[in-house]
Protein backbone atom coordinates (compact mmCIF):
# COMPACT_ATOMS: atom_id res chain seq x y z
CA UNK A 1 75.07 101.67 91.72
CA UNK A 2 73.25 98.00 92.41
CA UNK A 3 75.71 95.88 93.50
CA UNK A 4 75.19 91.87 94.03
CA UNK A 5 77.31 90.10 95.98
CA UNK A 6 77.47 86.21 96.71
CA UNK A 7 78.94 84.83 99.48
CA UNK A 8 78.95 81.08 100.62
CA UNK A 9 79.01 81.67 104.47
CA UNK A 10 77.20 85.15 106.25
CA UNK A 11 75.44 85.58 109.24
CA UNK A 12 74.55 84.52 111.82
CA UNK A 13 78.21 82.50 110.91
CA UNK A 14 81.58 85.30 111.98
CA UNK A 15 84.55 84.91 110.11
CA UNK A 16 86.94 87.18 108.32
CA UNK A 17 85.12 86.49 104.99
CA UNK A 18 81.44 87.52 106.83
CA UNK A 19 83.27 90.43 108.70
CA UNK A 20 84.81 91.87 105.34
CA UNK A 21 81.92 91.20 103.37
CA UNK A 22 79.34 92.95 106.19
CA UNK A 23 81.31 95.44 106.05
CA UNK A 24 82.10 96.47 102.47
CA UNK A 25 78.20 95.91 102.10
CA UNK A 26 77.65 98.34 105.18
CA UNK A 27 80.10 101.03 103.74
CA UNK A 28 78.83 101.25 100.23
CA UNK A 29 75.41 101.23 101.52
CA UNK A 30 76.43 104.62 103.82
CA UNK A 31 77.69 106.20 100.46
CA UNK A 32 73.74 105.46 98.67
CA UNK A 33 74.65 102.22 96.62
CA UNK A 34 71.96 99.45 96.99
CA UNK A 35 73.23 96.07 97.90
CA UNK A 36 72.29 92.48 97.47
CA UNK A 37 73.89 89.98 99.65
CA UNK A 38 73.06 86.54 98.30
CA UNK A 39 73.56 83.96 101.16
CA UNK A 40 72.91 80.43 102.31
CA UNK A 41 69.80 80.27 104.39
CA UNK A 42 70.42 79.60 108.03
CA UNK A 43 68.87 79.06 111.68
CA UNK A 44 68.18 82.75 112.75
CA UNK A 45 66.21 84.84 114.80
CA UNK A 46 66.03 87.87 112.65
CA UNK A 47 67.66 88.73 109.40
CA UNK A 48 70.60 90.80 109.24
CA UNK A 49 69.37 94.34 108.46
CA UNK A 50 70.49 97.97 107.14
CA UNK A 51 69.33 100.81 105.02
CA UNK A 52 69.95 99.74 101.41
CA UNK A 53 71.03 96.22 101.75
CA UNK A 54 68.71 93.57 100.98
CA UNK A 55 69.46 90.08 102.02
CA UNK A 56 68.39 86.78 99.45
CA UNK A 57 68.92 83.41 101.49
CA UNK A 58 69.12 80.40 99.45
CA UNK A 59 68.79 77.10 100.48
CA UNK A 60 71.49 75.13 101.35
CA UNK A 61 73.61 71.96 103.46
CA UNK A 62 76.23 72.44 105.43
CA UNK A 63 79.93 71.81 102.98
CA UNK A 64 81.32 68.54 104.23
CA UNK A 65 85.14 70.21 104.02
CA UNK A 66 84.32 72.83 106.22
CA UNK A 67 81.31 73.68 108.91
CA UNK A 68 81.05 77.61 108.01
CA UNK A 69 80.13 76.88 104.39
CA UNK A 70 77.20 75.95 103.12
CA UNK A 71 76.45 74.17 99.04
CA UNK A 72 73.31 75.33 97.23
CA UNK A 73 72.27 74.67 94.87
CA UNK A 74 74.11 75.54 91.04
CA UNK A 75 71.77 77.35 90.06
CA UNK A 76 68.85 79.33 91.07
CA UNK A 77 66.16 80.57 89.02
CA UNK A 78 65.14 83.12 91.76
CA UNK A 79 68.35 84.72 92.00
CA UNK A 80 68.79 84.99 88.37
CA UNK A 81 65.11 86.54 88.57
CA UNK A 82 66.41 89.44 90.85
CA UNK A 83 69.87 89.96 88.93
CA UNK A 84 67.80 90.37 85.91
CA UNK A 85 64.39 92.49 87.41
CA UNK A 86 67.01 94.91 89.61
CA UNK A 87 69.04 95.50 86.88
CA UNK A 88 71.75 95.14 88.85
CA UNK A 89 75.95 96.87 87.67
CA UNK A 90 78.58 95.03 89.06
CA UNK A 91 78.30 91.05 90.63
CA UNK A 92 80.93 90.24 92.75
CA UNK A 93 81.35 86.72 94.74
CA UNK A 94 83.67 86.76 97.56
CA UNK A 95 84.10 82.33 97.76
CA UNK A 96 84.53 79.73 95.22
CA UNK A 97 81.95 77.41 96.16
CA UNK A 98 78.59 77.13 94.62
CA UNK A 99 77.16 80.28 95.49
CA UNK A 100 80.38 81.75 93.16
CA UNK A 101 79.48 79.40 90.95
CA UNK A 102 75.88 81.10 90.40
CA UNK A 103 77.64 83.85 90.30
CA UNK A 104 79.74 83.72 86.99
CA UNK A 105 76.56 81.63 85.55
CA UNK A 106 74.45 84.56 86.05
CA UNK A 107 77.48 87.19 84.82
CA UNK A 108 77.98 85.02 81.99
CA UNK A 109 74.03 85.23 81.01
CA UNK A 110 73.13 88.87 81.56
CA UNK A 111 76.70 90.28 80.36
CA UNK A 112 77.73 91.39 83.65
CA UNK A 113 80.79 92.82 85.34
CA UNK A 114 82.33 89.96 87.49
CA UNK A 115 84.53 90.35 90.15
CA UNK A 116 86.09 88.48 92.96
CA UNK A 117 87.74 88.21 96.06
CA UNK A 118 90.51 85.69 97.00
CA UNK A 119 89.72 85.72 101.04
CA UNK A 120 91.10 82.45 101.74
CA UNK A 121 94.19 79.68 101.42
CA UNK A 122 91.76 76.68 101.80
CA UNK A 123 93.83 74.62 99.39
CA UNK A 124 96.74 75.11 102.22
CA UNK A 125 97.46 71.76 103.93
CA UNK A 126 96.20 73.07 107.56
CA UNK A 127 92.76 73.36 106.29
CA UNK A 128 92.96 70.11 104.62
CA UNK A 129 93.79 68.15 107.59
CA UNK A 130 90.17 68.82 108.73
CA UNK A 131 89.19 66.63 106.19
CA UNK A 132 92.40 64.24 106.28
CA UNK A 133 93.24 65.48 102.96
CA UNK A 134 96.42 67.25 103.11
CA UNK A 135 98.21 65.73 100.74
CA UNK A 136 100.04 67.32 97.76
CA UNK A 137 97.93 66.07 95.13
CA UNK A 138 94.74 67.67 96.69
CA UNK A 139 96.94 71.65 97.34
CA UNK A 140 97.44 70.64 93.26
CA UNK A 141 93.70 69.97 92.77
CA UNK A 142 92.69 73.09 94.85
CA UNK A 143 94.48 75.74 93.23
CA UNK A 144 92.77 74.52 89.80
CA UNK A 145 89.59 74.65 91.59
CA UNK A 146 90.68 77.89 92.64
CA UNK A 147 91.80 79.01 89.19
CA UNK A 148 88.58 77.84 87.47
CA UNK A 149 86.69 80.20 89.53
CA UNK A 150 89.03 83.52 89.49
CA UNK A 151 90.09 83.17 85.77
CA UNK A 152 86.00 83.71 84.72
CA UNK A 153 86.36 86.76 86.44
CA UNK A 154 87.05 90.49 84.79
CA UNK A 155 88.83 91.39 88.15
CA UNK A 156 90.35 89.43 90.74
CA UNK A 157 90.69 91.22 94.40
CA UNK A 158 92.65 90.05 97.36
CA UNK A 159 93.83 91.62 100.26
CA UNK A 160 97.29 92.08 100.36
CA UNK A 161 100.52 92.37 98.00
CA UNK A 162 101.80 88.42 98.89
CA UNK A 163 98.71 87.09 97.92
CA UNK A 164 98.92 88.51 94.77
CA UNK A 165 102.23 87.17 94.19
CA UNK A 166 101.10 84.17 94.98
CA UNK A 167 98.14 84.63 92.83
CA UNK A 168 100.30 85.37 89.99
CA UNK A 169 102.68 82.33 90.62
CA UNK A 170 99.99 80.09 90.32
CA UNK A 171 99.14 80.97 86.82
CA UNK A 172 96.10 82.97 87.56
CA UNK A 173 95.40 84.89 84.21
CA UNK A 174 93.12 87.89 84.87
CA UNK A 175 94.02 91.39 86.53
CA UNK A 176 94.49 91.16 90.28
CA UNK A 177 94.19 94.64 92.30
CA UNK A 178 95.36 94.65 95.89
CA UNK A 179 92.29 95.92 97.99
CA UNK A 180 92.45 96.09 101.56
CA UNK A 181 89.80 94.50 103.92
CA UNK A 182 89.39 97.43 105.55
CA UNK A 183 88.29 98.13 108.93
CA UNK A 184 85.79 100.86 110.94
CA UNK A 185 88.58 102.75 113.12
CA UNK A 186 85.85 104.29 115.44
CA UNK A 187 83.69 101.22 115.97
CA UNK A 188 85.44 99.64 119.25
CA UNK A 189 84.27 100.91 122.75
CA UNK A 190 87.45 100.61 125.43
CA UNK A 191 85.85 102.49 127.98
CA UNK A 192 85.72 99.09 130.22
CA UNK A 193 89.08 98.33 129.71
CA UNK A 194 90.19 98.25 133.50
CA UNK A 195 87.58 96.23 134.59
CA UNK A 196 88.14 93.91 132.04
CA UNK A 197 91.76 94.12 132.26
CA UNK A 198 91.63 93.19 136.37
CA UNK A 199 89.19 90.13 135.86
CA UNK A 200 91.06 88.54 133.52
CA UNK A 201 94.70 89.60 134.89
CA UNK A 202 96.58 92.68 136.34
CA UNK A 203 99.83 91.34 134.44
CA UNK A 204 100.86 91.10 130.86
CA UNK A 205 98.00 89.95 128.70
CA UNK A 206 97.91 88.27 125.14
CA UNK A 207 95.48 88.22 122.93
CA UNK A 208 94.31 85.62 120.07
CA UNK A 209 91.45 85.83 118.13
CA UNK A 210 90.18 83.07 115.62
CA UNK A 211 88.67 80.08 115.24
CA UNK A 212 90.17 77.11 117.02
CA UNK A 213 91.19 75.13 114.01
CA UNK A 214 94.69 73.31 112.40
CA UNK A 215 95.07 76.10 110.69
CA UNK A 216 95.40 78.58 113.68
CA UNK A 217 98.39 76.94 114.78
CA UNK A 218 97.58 76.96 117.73
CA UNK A 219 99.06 74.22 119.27
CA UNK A 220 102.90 75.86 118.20
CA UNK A 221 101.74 78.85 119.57
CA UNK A 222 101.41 77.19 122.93
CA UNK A 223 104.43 75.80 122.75
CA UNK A 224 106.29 79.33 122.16
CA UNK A 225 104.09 80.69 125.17
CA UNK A 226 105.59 77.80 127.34
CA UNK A 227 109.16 80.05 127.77
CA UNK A 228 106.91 83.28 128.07
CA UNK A 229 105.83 81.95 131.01
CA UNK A 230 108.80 80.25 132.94
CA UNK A 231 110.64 84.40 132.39
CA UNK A 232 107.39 86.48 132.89
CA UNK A 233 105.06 84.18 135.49
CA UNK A 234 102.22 86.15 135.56
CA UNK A 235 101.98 86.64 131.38
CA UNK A 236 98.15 85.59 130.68
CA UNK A 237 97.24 84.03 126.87
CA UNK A 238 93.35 85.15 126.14
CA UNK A 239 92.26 82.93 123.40
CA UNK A 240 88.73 84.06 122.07
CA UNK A 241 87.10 81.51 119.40
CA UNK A 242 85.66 77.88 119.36
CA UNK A 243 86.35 75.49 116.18
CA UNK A 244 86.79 71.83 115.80
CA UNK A 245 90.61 71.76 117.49
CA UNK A 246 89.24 72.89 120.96
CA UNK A 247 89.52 69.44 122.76
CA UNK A 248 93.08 69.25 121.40
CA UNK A 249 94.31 72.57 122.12
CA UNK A 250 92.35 71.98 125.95
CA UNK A 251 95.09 68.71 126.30
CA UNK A 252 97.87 70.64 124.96
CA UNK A 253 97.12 73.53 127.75
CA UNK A 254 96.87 70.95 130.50
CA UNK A 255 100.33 69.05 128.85
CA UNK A 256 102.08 71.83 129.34
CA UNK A 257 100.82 73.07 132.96
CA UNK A 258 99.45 76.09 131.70
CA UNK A 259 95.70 75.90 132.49
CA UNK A 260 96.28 78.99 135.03
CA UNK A 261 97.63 81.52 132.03
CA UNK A 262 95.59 80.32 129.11
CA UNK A 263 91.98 82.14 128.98
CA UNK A 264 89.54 79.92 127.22
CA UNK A 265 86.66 82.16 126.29
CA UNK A 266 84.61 80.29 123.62
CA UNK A 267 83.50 82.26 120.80
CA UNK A 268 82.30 85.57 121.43
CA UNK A 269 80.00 87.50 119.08
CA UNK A 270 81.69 89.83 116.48
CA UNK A 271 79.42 93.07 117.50
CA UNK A 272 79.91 91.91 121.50
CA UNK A 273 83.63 91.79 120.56
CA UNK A 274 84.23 94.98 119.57
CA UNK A 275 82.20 97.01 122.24
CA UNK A 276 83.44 94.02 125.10
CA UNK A 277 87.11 96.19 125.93
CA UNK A 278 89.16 92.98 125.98
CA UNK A 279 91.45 94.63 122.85
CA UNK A 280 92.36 97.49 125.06
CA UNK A 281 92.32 95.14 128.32
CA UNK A 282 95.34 93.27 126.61
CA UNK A 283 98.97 93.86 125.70
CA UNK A 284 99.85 92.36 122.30
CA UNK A 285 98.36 90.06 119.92
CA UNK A 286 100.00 87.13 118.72
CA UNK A 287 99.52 84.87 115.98
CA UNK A 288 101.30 81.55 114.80
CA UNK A 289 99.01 80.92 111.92
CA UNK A 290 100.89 80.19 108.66
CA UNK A 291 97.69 80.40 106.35
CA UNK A 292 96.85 84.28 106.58
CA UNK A 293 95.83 86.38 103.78
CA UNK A 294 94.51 89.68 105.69
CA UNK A 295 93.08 88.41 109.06
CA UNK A 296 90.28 90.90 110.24
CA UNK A 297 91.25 89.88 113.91
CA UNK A 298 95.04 91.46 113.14
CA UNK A 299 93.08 95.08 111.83
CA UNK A 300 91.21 95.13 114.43
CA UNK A 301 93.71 94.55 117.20
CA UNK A 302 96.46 97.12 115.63
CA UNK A 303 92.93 99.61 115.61
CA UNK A 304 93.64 99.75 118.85
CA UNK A 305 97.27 100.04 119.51
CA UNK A 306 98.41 96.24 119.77
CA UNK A 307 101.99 95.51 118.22
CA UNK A 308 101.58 91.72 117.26
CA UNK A 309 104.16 89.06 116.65
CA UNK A 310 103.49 86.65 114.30
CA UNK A 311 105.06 84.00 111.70
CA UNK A 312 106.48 85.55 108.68
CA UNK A 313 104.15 83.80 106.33
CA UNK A 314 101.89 84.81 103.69
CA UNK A 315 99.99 88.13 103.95
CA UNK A 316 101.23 88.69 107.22
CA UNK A 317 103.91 90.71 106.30
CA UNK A 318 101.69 93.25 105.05
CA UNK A 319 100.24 94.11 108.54
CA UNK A 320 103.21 93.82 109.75
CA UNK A 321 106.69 95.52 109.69
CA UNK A 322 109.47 93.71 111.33
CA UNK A 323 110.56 95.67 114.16
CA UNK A 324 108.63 98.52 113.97
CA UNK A 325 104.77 97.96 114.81
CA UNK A 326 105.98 94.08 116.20
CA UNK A 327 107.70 91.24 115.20
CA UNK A 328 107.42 88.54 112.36
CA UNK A 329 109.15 85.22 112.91
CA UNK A 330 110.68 82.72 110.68
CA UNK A 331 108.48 79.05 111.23
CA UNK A 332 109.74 76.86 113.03
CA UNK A 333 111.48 79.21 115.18
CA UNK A 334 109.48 79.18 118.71
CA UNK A 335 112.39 80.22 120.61
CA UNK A 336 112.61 83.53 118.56
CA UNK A 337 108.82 83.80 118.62
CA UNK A 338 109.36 83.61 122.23
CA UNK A 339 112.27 85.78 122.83
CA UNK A 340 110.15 88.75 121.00
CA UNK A 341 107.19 88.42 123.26
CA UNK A 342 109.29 88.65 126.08
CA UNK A 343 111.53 91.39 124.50
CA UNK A 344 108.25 93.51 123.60
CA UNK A 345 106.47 92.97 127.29
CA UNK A 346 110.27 93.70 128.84
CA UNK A 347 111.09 97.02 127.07
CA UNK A 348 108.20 99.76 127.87
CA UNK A 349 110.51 102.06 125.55
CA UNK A 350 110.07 98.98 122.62
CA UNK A 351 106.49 98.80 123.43
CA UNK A 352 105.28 102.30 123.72
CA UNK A 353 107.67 102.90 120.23
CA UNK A 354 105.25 99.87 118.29
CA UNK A 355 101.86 101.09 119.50
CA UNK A 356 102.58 104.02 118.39
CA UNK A 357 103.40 102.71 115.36
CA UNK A 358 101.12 100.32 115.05
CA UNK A 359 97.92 103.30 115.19
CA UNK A 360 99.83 105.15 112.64
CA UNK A 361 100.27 102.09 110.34
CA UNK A 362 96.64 100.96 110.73
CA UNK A 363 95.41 104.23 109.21
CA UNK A 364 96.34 102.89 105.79
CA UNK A 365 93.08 100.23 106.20
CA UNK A 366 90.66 102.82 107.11
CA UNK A 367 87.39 101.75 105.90
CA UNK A 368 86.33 105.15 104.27
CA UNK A 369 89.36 104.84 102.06
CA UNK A 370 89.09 101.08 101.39
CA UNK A 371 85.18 101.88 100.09
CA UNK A 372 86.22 104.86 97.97
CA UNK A 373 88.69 102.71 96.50
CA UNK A 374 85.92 100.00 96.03
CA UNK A 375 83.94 102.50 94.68
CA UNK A 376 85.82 103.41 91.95
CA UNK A 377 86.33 100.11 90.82
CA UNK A 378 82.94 99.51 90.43
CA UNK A 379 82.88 102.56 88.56
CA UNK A 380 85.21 101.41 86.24
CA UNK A 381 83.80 98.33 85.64
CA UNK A 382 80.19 99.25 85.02
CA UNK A 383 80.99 101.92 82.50
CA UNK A 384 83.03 99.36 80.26
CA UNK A 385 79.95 97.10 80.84
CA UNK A 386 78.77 97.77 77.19
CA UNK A 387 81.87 96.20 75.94
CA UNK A 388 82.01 93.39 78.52
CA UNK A 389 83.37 90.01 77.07
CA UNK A 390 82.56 87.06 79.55
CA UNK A 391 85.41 84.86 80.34
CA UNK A 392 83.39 81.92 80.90
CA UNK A 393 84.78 78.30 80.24
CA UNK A 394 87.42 79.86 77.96
């Protein structure tokens, strides 16, 4: 098949939308599909390249809501060109910005399949306080903005079963199929794990991953690793990622006299990442973000054996089964969040019992089952092509 898909942030930009995207690309490309990524143009020194995806950058300014996202413009005549001259199957947009835009516009032209993917809560009032906009009224406005995109579609995707609720409870009309992100089981290299594990700390180490940004929550998280601390002295907090909160979450480090546990890193490239050993250098991943649909970060730590604790919000619970591969909290509850660290780096019974849980859960996301599954709905899709009704404006 000739798949098309449109994304408003990619490379050289990481994220959990660029990681899923690269990879679902990368996968259906191993399996003889041809892929075109349709992307914002950006500063690079070489273009993102594999064997049967083709890259289209578009020009584009940076979104004023949020630095990893780029407006283009509505619509491009070029791209439109390609859709028409590849005779491409299936188009699929994974964000609502003007790049998904193009996308149903083109759809709605050459009678294609449309689908998309609901990767992100950016209607949630964390990532409106980036813009000092989290206000009611603007959630309100967002999920119509949201709606208007996802209701021109023939198939809306998101990655796990609460967002679909969600989904549902905000009116969205058209079929929504669960589809994991997915992740590459064999692609991390641990073999430096030691070394890395004695130059950052000998003790117990926890791991974050994400961009340093309201919606992290990272100053509560702090907060709950405060008590880990004060019980378990040597505990270490890696934090890996840079955003806009950094200065802020620097002050609330040096608030709360913690400046010799917490691991600033900065942000560290995705491919670096995963060969670097750091996920098997550290004990357990932890989370206080309340805005999750299927973080990539989460996969990718459980890959390799981390329980996690996190705040029982969203898609979360999907990852993550209470007392068996870790611990979700209630918000709001930092002493609990706390107590289940400390209960989970105490107990090497608890701990060995949730890794091993946790690398017999994770098999459920393996990539070669997420892209069959992919697969087929393309499959599906294409062949009712002939009787494909657009959905536009309707």
């Amino acid at each position: 098949m000739k798949i098309a898909i449109f994304t408003d942030t990619f490379l050289p930009k990481t994220d959990g939308v660029v990681t899923a995207t690269v990879d679902l690309a990368k996968g259906l490309a191993n399996r003889g599909h041809k892929i075109f990524i349709i992307a914002p143009r950006a500063k690079i020194n070489e273009e993102f390249s594999y064997q049967n995806i083709f890259v289209k950058r578009v020009n584009s300014i940076p979104a004023f809501f949020y630095e990893d996202f780029k407006f283009t413009s509505p619509l491009n005549p070029s791209i439109l060109k390609l859709i028409k001259e590849e005779k491409i199957d299936i188009i699929h947009f994974q964000t609502p910005i003007t790049l998904g835009f193009q996308a149903i516009l083109i759809a709605k032209i050459l009678k294609k399949p449309l689908v998309g993917t609901f990767h992100t809560f950016f209607g949630d009032p964390q990532y409106l306080k980036h813009v000092n906009m989290d206000y009611d009224f603007v959630e309100k406005m967002s999920w119509k903005y949201s709606k208007f995109f996802y209701d021109k579609c023939d198939l809306v995707t998101c990655p796990s079963e609460q967002t679909k609720k969600e989904l549902q409870a905000h009116n969205f009309i058209r079929p929504i199929k669960v589809i994991s992100n997915g992740i590459n089981l064999k692609q991390f290299d641990n073999s430096k794990s030691k070394e890395v594990k004695k130059k950052y700390n000998n003790g117990k180490t926890l791991l974050f991953v994400g961009r340093i940004a309201h919606e992290k929550n990272l100053l509560y998280l702090l907060d709950c690793f405060k008590p880990v601390v004060k019980k378990i002295p040597s505990t270490k907090l890696i934090l890996i990622g840079d955003g806009p909160q950094m200065r802020e979450v620097k002050d609330k480090i040096e608030q709360l006299n913690l400046e010799k546990n917490v691991i600033l890193t900065g942000r560290i490239e995705h491919d670096k990442l995963i060969k670097s050993s750091i996920f098997g250098a550290c004990d357990l991943f932890v989370t206080a973000s309340t805005t999750e649909n299927q973080p990539i970060t989460v996969l990718e730590s459980q890959a390799n054996g981390l329980p996690c604790v996190a705040v029982n919000a969203k898609g979360m619970p999907d990852l993550i089964k209470n007392n068996y591969n870790g611990f979700l909290i209630e918000e709001n509850d930092k002493k609990a969040f706390s107590d289940a660290i400390v209960k989970i780096l105490s107990d090497k019974k608890l701990y060995k019992k949730m890794r091993t849980n946790t690398l017999k859960e994770i098999k459920k996301h393996d990539s070669k089952k997420v892209i069959k599954e992919w697969e087929e709905v393309y499959k599906d899709l294409a062949s009712s092509s002939k009787n494909h009704h657009s959905n536009f404006l309707e």
